[in-house]
C-alpha atoms as a PDB file:
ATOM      1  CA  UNK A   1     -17.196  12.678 -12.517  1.00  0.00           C
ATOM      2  CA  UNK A   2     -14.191  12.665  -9.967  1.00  0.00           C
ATOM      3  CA  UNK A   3     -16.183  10.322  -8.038  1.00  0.00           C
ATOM      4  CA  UNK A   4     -16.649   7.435 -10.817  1.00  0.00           C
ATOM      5  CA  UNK A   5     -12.903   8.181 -11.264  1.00  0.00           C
ATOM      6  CA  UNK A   6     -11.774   7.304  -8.235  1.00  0.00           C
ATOM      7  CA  UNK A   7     -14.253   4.094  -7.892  1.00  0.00           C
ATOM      8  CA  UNK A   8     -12.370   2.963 -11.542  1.00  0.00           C
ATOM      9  CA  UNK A   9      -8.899   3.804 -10.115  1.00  0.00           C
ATOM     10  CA  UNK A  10      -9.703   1.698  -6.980  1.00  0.00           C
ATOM     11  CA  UNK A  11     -10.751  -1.237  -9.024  1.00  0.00           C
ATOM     12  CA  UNK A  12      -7.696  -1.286 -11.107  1.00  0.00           C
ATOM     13  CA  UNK A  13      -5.030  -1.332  -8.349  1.00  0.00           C
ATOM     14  CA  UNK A  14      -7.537  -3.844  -6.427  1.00  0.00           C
ATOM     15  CA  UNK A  15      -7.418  -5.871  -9.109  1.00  0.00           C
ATOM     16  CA  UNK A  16      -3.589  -5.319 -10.180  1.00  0.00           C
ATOM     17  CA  UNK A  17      -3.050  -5.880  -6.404  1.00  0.00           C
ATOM     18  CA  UNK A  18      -5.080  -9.186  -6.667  1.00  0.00           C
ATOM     19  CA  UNK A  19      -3.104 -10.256  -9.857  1.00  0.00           C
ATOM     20  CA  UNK A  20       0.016  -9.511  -8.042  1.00  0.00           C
ATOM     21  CA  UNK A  21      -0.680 -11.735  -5.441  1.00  0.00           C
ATOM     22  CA  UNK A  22      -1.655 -14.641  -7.362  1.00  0.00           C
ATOM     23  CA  UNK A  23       1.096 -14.107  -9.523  1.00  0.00           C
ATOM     24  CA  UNK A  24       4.272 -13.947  -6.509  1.00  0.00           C
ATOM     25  CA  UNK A  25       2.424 -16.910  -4.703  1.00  0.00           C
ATOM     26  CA  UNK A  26       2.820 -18.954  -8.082  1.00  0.00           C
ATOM     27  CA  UNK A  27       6.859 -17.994  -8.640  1.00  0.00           C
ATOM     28  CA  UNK A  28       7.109 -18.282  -5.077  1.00  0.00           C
ATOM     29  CA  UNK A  29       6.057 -21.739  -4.651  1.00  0.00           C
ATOM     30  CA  UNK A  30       7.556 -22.771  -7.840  1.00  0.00           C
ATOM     31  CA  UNK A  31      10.714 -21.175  -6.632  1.00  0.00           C
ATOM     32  CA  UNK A  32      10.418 -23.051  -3.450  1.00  0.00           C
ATOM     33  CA  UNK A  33       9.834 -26.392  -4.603  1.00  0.00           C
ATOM     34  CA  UNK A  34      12.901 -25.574  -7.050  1.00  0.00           C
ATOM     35  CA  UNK A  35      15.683 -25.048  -4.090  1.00  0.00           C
ATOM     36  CA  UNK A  36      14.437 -28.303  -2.193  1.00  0.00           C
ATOM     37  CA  UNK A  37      14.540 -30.778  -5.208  1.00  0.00           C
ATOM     38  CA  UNK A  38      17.408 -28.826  -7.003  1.00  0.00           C
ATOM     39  CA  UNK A  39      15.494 -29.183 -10.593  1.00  0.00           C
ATOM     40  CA  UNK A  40      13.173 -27.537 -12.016  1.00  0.00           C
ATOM     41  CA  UNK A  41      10.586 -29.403 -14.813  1.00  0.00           C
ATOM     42  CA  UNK A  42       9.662 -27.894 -18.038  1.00  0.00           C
ATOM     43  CA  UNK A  43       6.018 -27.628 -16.776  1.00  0.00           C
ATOM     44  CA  UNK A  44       7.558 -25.560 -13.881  1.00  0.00           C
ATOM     45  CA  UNK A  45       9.870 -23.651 -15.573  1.00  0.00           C
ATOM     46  CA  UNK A  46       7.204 -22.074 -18.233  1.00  0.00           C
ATOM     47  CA  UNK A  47       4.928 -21.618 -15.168  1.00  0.00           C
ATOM     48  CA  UNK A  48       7.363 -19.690 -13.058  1.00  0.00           C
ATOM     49  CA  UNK A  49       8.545 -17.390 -16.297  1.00  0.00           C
ATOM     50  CA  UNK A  50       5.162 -16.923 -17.266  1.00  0.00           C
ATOM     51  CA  UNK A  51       3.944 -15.705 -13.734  1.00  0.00           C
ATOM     52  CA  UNK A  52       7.220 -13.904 -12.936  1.00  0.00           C
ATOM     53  CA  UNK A  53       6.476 -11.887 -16.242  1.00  0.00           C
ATOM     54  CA  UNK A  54       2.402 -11.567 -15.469  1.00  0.00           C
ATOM     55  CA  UNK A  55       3.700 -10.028 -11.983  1.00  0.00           C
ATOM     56  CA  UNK A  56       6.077  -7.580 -14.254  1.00  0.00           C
ATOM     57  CA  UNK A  57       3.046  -6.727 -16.100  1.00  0.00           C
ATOM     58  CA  UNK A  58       1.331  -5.567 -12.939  1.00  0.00           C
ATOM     59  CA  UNK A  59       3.531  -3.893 -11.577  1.00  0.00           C
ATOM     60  CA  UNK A  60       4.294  -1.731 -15.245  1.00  0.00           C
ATOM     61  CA  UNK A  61       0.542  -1.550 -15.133  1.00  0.00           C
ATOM     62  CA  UNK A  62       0.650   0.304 -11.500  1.00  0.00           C
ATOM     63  CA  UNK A  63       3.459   2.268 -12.613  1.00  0.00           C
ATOM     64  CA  UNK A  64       1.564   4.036 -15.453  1.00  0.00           C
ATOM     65  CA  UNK A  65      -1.815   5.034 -13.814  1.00  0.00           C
ATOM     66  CA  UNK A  66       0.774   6.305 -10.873  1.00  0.00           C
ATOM     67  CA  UNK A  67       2.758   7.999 -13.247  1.00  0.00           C
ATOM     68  CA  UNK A  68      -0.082   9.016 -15.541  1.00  0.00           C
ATOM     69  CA  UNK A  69      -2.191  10.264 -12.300  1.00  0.00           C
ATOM     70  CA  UNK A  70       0.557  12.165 -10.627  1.00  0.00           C
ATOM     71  CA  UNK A  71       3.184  13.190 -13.338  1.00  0.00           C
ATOM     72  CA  UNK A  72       0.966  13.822 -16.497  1.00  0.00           C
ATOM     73  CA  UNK A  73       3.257  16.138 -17.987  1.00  0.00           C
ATOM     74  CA  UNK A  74       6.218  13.422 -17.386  1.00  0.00           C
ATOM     75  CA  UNK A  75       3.947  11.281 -19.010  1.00  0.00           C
ATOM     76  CA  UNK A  76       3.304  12.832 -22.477  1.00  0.00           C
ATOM     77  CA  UNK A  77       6.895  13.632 -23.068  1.00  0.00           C
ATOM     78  CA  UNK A  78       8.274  11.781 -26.100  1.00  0.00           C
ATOM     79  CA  UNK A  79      10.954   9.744 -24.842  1.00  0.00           C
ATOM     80  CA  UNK A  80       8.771   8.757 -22.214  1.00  0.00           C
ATOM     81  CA  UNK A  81       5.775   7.529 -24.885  1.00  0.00           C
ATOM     82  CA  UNK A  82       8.721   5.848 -26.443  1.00  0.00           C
ATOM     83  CA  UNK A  83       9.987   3.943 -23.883  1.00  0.00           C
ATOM     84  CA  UNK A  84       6.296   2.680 -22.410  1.00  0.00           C
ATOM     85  CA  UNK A  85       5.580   1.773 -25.467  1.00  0.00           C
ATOM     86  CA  UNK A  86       8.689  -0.075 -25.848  1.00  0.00           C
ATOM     87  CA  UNK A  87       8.066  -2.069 -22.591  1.00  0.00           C
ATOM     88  CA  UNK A  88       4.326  -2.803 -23.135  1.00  0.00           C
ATOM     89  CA  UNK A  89       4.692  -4.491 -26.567  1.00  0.00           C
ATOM     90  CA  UNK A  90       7.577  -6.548 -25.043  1.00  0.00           C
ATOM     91  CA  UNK A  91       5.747  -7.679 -22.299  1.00  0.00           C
ATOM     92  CA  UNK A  92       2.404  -8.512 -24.075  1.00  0.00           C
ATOM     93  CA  UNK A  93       4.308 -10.167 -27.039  1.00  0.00           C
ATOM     94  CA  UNK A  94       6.173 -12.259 -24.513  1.00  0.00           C
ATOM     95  CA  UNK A  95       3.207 -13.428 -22.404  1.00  0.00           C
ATOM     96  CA  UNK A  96       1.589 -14.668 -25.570  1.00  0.00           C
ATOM     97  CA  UNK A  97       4.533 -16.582 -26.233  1.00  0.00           C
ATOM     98  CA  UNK A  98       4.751 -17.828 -22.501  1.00  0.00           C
ATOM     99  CA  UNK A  99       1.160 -19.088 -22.686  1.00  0.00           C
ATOM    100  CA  UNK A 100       1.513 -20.432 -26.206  1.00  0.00           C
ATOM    101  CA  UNK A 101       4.374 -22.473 -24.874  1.00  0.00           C
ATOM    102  CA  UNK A 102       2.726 -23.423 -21.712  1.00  0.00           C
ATOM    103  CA  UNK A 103      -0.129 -24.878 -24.121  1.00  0.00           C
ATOM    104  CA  UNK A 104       1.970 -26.338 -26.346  1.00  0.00           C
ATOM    105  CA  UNK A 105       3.585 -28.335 -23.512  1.00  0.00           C
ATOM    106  CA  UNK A 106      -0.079 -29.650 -21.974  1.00  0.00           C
ATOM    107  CA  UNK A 107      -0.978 -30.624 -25.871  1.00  0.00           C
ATOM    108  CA  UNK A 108       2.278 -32.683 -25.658  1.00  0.00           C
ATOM    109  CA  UNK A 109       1.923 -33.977 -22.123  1.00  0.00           C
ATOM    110  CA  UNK A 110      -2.019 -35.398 -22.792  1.00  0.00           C
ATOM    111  CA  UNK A 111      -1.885 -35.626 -26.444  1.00  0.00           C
ATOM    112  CA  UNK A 112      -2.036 -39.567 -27.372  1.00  0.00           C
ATOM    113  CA  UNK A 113      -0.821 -39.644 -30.829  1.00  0.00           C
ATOM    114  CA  UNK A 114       1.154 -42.558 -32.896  1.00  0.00           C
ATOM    115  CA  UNK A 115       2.682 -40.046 -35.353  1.00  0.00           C
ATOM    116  CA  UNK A 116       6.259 -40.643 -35.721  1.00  0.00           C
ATOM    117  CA  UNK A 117       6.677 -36.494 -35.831  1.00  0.00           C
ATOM    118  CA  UNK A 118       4.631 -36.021 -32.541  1.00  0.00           C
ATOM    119  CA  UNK A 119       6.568 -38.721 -30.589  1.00  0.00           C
ATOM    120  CA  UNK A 120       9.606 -36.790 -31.342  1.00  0.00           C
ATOM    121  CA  UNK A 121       8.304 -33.587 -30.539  1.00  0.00           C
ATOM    122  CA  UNK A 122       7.273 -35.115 -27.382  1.00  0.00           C
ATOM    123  CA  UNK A 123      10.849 -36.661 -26.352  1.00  0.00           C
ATOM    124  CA  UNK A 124      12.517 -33.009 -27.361  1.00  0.00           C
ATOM    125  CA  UNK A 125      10.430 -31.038 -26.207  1.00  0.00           C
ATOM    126  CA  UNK A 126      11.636 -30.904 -22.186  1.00  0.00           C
ATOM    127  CA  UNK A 127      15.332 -30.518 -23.345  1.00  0.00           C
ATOM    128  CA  UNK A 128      14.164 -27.505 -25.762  1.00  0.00           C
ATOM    129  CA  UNK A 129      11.913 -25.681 -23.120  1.00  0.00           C
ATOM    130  CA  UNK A 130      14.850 -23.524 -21.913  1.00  0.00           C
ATOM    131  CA  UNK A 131      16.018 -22.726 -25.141  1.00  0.00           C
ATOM    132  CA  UNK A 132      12.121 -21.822 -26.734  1.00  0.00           C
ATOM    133  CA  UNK A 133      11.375 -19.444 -23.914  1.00  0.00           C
ATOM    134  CA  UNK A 134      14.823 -17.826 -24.676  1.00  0.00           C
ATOM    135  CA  UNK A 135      14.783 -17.669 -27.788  1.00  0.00           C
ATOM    136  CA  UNK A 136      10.924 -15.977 -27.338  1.00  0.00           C
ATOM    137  CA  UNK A 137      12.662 -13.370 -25.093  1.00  0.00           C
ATOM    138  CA  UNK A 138      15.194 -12.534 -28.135  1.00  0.00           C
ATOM    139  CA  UNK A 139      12.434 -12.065 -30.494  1.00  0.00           C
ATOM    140  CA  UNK A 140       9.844 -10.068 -28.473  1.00  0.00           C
ATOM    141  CA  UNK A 141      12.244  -7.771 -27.842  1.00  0.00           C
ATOM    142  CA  UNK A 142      13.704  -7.491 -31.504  1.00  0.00           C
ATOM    143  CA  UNK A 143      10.281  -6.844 -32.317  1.00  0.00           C
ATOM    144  CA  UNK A 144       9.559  -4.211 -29.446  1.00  0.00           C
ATOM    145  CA  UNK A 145      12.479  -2.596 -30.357  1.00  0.00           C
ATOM    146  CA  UNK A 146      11.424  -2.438 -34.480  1.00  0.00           C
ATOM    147  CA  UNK A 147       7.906  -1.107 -33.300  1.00  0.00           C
ATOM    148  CA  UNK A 148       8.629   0.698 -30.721  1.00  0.00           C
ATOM    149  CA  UNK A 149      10.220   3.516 -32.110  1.00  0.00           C
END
């Protein structure tokens, strides 16, 4: 059993290593390409939060199979459980938001519609893109907080 174990904690900090990696290369390109032209596009900015956060994630992710591997009693303790918890549901909630933005800017980028509404939302959405992913930040962690507890 301690072999399979083993194989399956392998795999997951391959593959958290893997994600991590794919991850820093996209935040550090973006990042890159941000000093030399001195502005950053709304395509780019979503993409660099939304792989600087997926990098968080993997490194939370290593963080609790160390901790639950090594420290199990650490682990269990209550304010411990609370805080995890905390941090997981405002990650995840804020990734979905990330993405959902990201997709909401490639429907407005390709999307060839005549609808007075979606020609607006097109024009406003580059000067909101700041504000939507902050104002994501504000509410994933309101509701991390709520649930959390």
């Amino acid at each position: 059993m301690s072999t399979i174990l083993a194989i399956v904690f392998a795999a997951l900090v391959l593959n958290t290593l893997f994600g991590m990696v794919a991850n820093g290369f996209i935040v550090l390109f973006i990042c890159i390409d941000w000093f030399r032209r001195r502005k950053l596009s709304p395509a780019d900015l979503i993409l660099c939060c939304l792989g600087l956060l997926r990098f968080t994630l993997q490194i939370i992710v290593i963080l609790n199979i160390t901790l639950y591997s090594f420290f199990i009693r650490t682990y269990f303790q209550t304010y411990m459980i609370t805080i995890n918890r905390t941090i997981w549901i405002f990650m995840n909630i804020l990734d979905l938001w990330f993405a959902a933005w990201l997709s909401v800017l490639y429907f407005v980028k390709i999307g060839i519609f005549s609808h007075p509404l979606f020609l607006q939302m097109k024009q406003r959405f580059s000067r909101l893109a700041p504000w939507l992913l902050l104002g994501s930040m504000v509410f994933s962690a309101a509701v991390a907080i709520m649930t959390g507890k």
